[in-house]
Protein backbone atom coordinates (compact mmCIF):
# COMPACT_ATOMS: atom_id res chain seq x y z
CA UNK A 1 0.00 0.00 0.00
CA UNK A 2 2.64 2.62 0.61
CA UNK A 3 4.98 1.59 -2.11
CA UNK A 4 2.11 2.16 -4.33
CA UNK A 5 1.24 5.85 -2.59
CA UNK A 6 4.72 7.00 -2.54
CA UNK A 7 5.55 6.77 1.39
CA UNK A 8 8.89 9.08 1.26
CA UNK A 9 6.87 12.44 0.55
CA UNK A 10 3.10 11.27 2.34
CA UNK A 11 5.32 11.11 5.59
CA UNK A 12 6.10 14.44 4.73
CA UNK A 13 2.40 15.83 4.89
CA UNK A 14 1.40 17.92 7.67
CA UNK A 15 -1.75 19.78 6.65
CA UNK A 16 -4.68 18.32 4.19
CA UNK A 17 -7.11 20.05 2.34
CA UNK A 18 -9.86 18.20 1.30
CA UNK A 19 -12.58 19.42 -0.90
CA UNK A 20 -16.32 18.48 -0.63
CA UNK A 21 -18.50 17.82 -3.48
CA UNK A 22 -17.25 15.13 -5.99
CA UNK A 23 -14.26 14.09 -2.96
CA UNK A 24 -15.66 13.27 -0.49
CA UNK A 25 -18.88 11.82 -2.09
CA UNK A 26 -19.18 10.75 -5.75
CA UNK A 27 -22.38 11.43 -7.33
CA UNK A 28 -23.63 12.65 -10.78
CA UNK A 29 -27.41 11.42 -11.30
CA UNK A 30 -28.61 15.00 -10.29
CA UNK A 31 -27.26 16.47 -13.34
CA UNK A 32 -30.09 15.37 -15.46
CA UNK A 33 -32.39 17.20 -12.80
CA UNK A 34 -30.60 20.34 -12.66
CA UNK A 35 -30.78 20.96 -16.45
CA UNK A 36 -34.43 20.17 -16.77
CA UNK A 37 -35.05 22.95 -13.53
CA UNK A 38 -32.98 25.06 -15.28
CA UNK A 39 -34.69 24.90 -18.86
CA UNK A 40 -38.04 24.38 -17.33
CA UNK A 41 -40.60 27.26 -17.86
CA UNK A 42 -38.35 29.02 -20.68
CA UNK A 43 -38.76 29.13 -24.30
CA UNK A 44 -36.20 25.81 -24.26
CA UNK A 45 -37.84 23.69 -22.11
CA UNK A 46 -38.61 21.69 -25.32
CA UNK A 47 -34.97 21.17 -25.88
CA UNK A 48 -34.74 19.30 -22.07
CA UNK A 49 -33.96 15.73 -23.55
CA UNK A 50 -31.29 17.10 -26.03
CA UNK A 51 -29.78 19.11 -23.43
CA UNK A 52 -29.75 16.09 -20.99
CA UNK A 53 -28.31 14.11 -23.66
CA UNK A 54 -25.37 16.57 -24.39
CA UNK A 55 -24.36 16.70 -20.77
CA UNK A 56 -24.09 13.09 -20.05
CA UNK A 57 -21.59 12.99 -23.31
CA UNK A 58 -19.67 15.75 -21.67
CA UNK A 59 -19.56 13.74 -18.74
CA UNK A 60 -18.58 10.42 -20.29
CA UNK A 61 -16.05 11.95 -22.59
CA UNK A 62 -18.01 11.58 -25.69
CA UNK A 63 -18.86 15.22 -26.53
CA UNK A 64 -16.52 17.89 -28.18
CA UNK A 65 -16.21 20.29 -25.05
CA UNK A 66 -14.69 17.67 -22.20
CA UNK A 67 -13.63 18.17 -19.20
CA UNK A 68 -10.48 20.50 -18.55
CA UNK A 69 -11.82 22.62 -21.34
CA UNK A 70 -12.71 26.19 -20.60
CA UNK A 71 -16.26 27.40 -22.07
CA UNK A 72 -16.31 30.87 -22.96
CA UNK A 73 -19.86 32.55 -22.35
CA UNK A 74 -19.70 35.34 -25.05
CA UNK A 75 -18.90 32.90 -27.91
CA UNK A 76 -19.73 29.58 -26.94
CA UNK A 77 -16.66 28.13 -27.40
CA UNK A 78 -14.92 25.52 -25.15
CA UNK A 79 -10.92 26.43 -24.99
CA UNK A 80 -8.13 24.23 -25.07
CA UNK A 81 -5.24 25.44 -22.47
CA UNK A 82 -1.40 24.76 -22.26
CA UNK A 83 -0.27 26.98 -19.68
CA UNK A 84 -1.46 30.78 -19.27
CA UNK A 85 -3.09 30.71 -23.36
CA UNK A 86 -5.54 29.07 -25.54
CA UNK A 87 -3.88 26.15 -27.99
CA UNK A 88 -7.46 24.85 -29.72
CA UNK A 89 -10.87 25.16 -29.43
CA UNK A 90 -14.26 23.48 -30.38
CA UNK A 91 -17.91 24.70 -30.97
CA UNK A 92 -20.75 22.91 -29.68
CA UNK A 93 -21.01 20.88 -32.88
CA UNK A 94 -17.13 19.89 -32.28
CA UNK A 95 -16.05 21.97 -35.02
CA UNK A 96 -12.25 23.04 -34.75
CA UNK A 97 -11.09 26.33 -34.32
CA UNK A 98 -8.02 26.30 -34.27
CA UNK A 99 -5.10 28.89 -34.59
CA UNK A 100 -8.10 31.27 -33.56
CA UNK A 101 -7.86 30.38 -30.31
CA UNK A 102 -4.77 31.65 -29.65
CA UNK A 103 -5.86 34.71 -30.61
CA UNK A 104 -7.66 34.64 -27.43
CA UNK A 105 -4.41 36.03 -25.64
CA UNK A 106 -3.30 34.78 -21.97
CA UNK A 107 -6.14 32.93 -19.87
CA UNK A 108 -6.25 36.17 -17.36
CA UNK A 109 -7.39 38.19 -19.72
CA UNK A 110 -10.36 35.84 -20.19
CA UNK A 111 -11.40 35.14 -16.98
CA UNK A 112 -14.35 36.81 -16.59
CA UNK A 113 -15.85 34.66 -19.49
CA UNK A 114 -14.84 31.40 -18.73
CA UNK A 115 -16.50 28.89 -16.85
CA UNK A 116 -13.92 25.49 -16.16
CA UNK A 117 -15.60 22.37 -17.39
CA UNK A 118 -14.15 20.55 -13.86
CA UNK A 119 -16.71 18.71 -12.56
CA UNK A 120 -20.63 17.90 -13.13
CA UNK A 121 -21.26 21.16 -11.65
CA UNK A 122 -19.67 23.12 -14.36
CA UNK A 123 -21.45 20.87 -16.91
CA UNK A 124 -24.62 22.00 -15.77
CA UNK A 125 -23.55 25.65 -16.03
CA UNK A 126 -22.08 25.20 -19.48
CA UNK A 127 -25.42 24.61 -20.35
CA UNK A 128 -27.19 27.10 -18.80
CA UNK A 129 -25.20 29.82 -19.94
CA UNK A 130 -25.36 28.13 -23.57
CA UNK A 131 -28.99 28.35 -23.74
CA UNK A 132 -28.68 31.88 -21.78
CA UNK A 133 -30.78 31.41 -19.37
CA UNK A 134 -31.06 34.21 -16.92
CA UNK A 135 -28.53 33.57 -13.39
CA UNK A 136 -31.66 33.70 -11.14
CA UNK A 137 -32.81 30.84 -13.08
CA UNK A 138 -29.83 29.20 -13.12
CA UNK A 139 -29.23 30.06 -9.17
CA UNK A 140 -32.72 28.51 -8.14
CA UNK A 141 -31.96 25.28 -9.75
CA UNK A 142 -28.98 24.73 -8.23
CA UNK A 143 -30.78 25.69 -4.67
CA UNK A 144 -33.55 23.10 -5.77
CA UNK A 145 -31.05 20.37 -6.79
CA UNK A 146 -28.74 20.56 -3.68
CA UNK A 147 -31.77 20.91 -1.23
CA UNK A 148 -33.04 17.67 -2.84
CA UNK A 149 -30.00 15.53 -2.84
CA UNK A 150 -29.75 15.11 1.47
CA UNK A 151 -34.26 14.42 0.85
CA UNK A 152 -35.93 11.32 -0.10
CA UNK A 153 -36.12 9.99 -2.78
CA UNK A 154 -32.75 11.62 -4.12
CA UNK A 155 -30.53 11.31 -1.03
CA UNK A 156 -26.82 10.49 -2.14
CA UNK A 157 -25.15 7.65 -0.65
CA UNK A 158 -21.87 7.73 1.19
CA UNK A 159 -18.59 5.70 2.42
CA UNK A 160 -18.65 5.84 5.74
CA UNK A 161 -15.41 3.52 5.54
CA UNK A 162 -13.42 7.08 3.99
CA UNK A 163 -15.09 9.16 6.88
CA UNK A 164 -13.76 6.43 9.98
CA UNK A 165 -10.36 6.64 7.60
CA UNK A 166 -10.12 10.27 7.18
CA UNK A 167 -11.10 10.35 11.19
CA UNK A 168 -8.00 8.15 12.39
CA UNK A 169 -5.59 10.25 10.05
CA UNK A 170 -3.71 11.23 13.52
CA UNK A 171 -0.65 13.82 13.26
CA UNK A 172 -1.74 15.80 10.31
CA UNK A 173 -3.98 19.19 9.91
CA UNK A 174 -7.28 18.46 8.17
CA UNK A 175 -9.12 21.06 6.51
CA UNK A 176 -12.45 21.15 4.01
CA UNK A 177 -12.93 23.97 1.73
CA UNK A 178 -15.76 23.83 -0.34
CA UNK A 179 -16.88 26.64 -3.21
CA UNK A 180 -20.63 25.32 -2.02
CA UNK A 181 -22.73 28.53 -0.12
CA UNK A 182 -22.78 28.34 3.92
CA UNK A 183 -26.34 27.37 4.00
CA UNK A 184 -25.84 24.07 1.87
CA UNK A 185 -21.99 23.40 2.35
CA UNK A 186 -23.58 22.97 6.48
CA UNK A 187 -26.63 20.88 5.42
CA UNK A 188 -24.21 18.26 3.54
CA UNK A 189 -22.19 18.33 6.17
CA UNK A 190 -24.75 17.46 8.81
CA UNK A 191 -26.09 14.89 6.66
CA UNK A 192 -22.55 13.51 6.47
CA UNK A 193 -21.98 13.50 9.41
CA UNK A 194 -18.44 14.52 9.28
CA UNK A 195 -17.75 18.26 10.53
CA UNK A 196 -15.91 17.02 13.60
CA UNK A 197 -13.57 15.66 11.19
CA UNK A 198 -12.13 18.88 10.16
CA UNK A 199 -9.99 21.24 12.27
CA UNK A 200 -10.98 23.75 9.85
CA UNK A 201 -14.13 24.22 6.99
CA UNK A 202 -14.38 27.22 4.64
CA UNK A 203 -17.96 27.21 3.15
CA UNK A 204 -18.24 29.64 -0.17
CA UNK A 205 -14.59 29.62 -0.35
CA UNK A 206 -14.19 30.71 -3.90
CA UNK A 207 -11.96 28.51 -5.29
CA UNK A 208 -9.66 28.87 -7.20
CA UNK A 209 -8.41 32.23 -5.74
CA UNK A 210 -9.40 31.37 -1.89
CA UNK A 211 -7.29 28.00 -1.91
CA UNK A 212 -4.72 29.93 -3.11
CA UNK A 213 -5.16 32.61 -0.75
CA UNK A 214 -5.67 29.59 1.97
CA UNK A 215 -1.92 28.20 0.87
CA UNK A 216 -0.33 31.44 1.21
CA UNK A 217 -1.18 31.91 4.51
CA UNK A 218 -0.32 28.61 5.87
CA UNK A 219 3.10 29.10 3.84
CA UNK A 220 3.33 32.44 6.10
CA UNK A 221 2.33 30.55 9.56
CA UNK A 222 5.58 28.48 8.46
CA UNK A 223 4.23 25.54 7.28
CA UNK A 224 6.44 23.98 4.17
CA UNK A 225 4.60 24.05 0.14
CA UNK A 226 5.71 20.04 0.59
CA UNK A 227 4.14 19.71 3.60
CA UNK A 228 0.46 20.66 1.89
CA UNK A 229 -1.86 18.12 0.06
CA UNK A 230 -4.83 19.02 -1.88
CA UNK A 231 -7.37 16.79 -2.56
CA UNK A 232 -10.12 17.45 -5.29
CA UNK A 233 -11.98 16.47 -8.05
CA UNK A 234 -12.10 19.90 -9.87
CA UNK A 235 -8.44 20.25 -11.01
CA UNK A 236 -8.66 24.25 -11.97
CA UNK A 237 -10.24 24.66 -8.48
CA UNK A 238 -8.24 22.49 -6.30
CA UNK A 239 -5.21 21.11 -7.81
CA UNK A 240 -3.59 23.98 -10.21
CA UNK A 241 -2.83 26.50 -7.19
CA UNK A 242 -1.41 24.20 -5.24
CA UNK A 243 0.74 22.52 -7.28
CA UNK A 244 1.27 26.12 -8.51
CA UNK A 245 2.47 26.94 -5.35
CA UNK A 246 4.94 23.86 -4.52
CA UNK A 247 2.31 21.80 -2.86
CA UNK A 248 1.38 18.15 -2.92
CA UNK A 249 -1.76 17.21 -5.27
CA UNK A 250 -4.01 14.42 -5.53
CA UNK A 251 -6.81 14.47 -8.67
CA UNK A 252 -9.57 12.12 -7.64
CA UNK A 253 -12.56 12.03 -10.70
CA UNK A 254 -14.02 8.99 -12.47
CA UNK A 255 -14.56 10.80 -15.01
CA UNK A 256 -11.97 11.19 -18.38
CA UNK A 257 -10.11 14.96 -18.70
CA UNK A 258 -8.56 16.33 -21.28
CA UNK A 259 -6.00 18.30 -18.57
CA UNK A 260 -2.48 17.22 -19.77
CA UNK A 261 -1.58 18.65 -16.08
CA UNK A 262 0.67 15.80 -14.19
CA UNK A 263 -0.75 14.92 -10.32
CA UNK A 264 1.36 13.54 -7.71
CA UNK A 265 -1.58 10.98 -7.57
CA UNK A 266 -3.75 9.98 -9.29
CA UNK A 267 -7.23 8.32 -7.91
CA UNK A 268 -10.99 7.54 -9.65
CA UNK A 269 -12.97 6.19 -6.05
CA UNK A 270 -13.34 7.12 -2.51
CA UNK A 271 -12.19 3.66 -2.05
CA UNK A 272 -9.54 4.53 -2.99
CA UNK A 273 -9.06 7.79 -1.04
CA UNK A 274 -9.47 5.55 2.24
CA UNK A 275 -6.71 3.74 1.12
CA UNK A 276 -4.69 7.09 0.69
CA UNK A 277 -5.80 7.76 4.12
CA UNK A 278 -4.46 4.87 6.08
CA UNK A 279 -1.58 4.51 3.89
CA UNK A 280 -0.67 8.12 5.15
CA UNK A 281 -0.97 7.60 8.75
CA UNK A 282 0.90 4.79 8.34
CA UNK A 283 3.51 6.47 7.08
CA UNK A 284 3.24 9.45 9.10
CA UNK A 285 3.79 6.95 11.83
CA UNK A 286 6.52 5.65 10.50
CA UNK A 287 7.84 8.96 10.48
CA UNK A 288 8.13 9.34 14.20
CA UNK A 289 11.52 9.22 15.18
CA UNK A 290 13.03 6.60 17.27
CA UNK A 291 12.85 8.23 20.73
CA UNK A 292 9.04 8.78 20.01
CA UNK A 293 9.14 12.29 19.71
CA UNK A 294 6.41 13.03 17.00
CA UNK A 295 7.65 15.01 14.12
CA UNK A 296 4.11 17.05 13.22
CA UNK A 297 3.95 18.13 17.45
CA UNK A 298 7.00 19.49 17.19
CA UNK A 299 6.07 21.29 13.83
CA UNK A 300 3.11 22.44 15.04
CA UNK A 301 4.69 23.70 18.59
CA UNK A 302 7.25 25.73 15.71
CA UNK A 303 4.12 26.99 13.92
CA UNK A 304 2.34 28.38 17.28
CA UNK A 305 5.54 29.76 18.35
């Protein structure tokens, strides 16, 4: 298990970040839900199937925009990127655009008009904003759709196995930052049953700029980059500041990705993220030196100090 995991550098990590939605719980059936609500009552509603239809090939890799494209709002587009700039890009119909896109200019200079195609989340608001459907509209769906998924009969199931793993990881900071508002980011939790697993949870955190934000403080508290693992399934959210930064990374999706980013792991279940779990703490544990002083007290006692 730890050869497999890498035990040199996971005895290293002192603080985890863990994100909510897609990591700690894998679910995608509301999807089909959330783009009906959305379409439902406009002068699209007709096109509800087709739109369904179109987001499940996103989310099965069998569409032209994929995930780790960008979708730009003003011109429907889903962008390629390789670094900080555009290298390709598609239309809805999966026409090519090529050497247009990198007329596009630096990904900054963009942001306000893409969306990242990360998770099922950003699926559903490709869509919306395709169809351009008003952001009240689009906000009240997503309020329906998460208010539903903790109610019968759309209540998502769980691993209670990750929580009792992620609960013995002993010797190591655990934080949850989800982009999800305070209102619902609490409800999940609840349902969960796993805020007393966290030393710290940031609720509306506004990823990707608030992990990033998150890292540079702990980097100022003197904590190490290498120290720092981030754990997500939405790689422009969680991952690409980190890593960014000099932190650890670990992608977990089932789903395919057209990022050409490299992760220092790698995972598709929360089956496997319990593994990552335990094989941690037993390498943290390992870690200890031989008089049984424990190396993350000591850090931490640093860190207060």
């Amino acid at each position: 298990m730890l050869t497999r995991f890498g035990e040199k550098w996971l005895s290293e990590i002192r603080v985890v970040i863990f994100d909510m939605d897609g990591t700690l719980y894998q679910e995608d059936t509301f999807l089909e839900r959330y783009i009906r609500y959305m379409l439902e009552g406009t002068e699209h509603e007709r096109e509800s199937n087709a739109a369904v239809k179109a987001g499940r090939a996103i989310l099965t890799g069998e569409h032209p925009f994929q995930f780790g494209h960008f979708y730009h709002k003003a011109d429907r587009l889903a962008l390629l990127r390789h670094q900080d700039s555009f290298i390709q890009g598609y239309t809805w119909d999966g026409e090519c655009i090529g050497e247009l896109a990198s007329g596009y200019g630096p990904l900054t200079r963009q942001a306000e008009q893409l969306i990242p195609i990360g998770d099922p989340w950003g699926i559903a608001s490709v869509i919306g904003h395709k169809y351009r459907l008003a952001e009240e509209k689009m906000a009240a769906a997503f309020v329906r759709v998460r208010e539903e998924m903790i109610r019968e009969p759309y209540r998502f199931s769980f691993n209670r196995d990750l929580f009792r793993a992620i609960e013995e990881l002993k010797g190591c900071k655990r934080v949850l930052m989800t982009n999800t508002y305070l209102e619902s980011g609490n409800a999940f939790l609840d349902y969960m049953g796993i805020r007393d697993l966290f030393e710290e949870v940031y609720c509306g955190a506004q990823k990707p700029h608030g992990i990033r934000s998150y890292f540079e403080s702990l980097l100022k508290q003197g904590w190490e980059a290498q120290e720092i693992l981030s754990i997500g399934d939405n790689p422009w959210n969680d991952l690409h500041p980190v890593k960014g930064l000099g932190g650890r990374t670990c992608f977990i999706s089932p789903y395919p990705s057209s990022d050409s980013e490299s992760w220092d792991l790698r995972l598709t279940t929360v089956d496997e993220l319990a593994e990552l779990m335990r094989a941690m703490q037993q390498s943290i544990t390992r870690g200890r030196r031989p008089d049984g002083e424990d190396r993350a007290e000591k850090h931490k006692q640093k860190v207060q100090g």
